[in-house]
Protein backbone atom coordinates (compact mmCIF):
# COMPACT_ATOMS: atom_id res chain seq x y z
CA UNK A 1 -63.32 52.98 16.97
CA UNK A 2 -62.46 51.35 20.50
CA UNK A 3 -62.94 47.49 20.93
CA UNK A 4 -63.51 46.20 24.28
CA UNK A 5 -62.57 42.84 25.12
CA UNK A 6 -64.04 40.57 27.83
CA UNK A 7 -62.33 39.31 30.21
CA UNK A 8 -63.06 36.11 31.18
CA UNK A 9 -62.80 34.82 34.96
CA UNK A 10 -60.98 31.80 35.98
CA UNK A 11 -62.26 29.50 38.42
CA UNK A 12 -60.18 26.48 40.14
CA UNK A 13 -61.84 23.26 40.08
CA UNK A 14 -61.88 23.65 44.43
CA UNK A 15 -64.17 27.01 43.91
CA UNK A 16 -66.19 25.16 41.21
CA UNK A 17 -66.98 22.09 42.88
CA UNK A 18 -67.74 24.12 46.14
CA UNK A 19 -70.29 26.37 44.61
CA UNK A 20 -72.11 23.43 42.67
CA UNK A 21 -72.22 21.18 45.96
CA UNK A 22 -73.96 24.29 47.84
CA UNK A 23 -76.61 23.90 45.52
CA UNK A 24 -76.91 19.61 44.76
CA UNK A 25 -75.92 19.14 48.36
CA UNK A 26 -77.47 21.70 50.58
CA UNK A 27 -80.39 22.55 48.39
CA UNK A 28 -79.55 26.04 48.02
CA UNK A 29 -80.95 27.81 44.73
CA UNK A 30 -79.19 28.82 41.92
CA UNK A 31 -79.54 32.13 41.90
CA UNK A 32 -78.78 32.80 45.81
CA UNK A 33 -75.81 30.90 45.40
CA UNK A 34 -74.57 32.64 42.44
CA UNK A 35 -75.48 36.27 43.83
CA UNK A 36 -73.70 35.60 47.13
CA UNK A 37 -70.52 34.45 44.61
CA UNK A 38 -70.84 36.96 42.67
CA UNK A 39 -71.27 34.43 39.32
CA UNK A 40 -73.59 34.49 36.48
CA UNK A 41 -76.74 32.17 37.25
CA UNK A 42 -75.71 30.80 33.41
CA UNK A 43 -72.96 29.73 34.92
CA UNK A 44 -73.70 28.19 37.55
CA UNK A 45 -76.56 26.22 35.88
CA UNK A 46 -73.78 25.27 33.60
CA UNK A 47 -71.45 23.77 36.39
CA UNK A 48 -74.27 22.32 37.80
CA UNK A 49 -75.30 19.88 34.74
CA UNK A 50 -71.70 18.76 33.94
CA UNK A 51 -71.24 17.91 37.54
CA UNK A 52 -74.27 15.76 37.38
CA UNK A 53 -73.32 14.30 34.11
CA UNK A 54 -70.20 13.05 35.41
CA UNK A 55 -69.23 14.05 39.15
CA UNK A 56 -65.91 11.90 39.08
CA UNK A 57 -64.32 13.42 35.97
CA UNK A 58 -66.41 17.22 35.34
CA UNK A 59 -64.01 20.17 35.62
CA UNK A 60 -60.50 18.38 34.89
CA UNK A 61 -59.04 21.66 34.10
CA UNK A 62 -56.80 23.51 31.28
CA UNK A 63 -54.83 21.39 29.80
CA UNK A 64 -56.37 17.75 31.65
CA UNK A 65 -58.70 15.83 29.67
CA UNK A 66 -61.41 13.56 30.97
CA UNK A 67 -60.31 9.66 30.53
CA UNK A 68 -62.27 8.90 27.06
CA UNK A 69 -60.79 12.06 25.63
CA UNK A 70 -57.19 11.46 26.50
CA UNK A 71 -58.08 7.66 24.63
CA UNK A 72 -59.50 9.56 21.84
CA UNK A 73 -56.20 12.07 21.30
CA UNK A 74 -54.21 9.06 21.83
CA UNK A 75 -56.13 6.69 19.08
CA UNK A 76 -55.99 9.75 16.64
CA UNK A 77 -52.09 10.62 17.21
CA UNK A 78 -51.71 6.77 16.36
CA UNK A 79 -53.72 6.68 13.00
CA UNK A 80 -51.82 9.96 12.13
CA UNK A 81 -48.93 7.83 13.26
CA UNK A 82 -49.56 4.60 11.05
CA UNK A 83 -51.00 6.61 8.16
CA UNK A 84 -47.87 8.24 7.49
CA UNK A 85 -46.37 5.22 7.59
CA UNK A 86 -47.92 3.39 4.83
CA UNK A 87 -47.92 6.20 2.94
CA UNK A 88 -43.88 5.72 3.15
CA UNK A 89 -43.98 2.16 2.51
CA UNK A 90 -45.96 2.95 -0.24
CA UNK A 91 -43.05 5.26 -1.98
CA UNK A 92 -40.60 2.56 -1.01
CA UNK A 93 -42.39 -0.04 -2.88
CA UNK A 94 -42.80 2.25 -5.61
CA UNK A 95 -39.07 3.10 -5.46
CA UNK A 96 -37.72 -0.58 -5.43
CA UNK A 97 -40.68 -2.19 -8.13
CA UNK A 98 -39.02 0.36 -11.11
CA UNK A 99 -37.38 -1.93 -13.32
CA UNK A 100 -34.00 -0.97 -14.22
CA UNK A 101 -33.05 -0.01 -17.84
């Protein structure tokens, strides 16, 4: 049996932005922009709402986060951080409060 795989098109944040603002901006529709990109209108619509959710940070590409997520990753690598911490002060405690024999 032969599996097919999808490929999946990348698009830079330039050719993203571009193709959204021809349709907020210039009032062109969806689907005549996406047939003359040669993009699925899902797409497009897509692009479209997380633009207008957040023009300033939408499409930060692989491997960029958006400015609450970054503070997010960072909080949770520092509660990993001071977890595994007390959890060795714990055993050290534990250690040095055995009475000796």
């Amino acid at each position: 049996m032969e599996t097919s795989k999808r490929i999946r098109k990348k698009y830079d944040k330039e050719f993203i932005l571009e193709a959204v603002k021809l349709v907020v901006n210039q009032g062109r529709t969806v689907s005549d922009v996406s047939q003359s990109l040669g993009i699925h209108e899902n797409q497009l619509y897509r692009w479209k709402r997380d633009y207008l959710k957040d023009p300033e940070n939408s499409f930060p590409g692989k491997g960029h986060m958006k400015p609450g997520e970054a503070e997010i990753f960072r909080l949770r690598k520092e509660v990993s951080n001071l977890t595994q911490e007390r959890d060795i002060l714990k055993k050290v405690v534990a250690i040095f409060s055995k009475t000796p024999k």
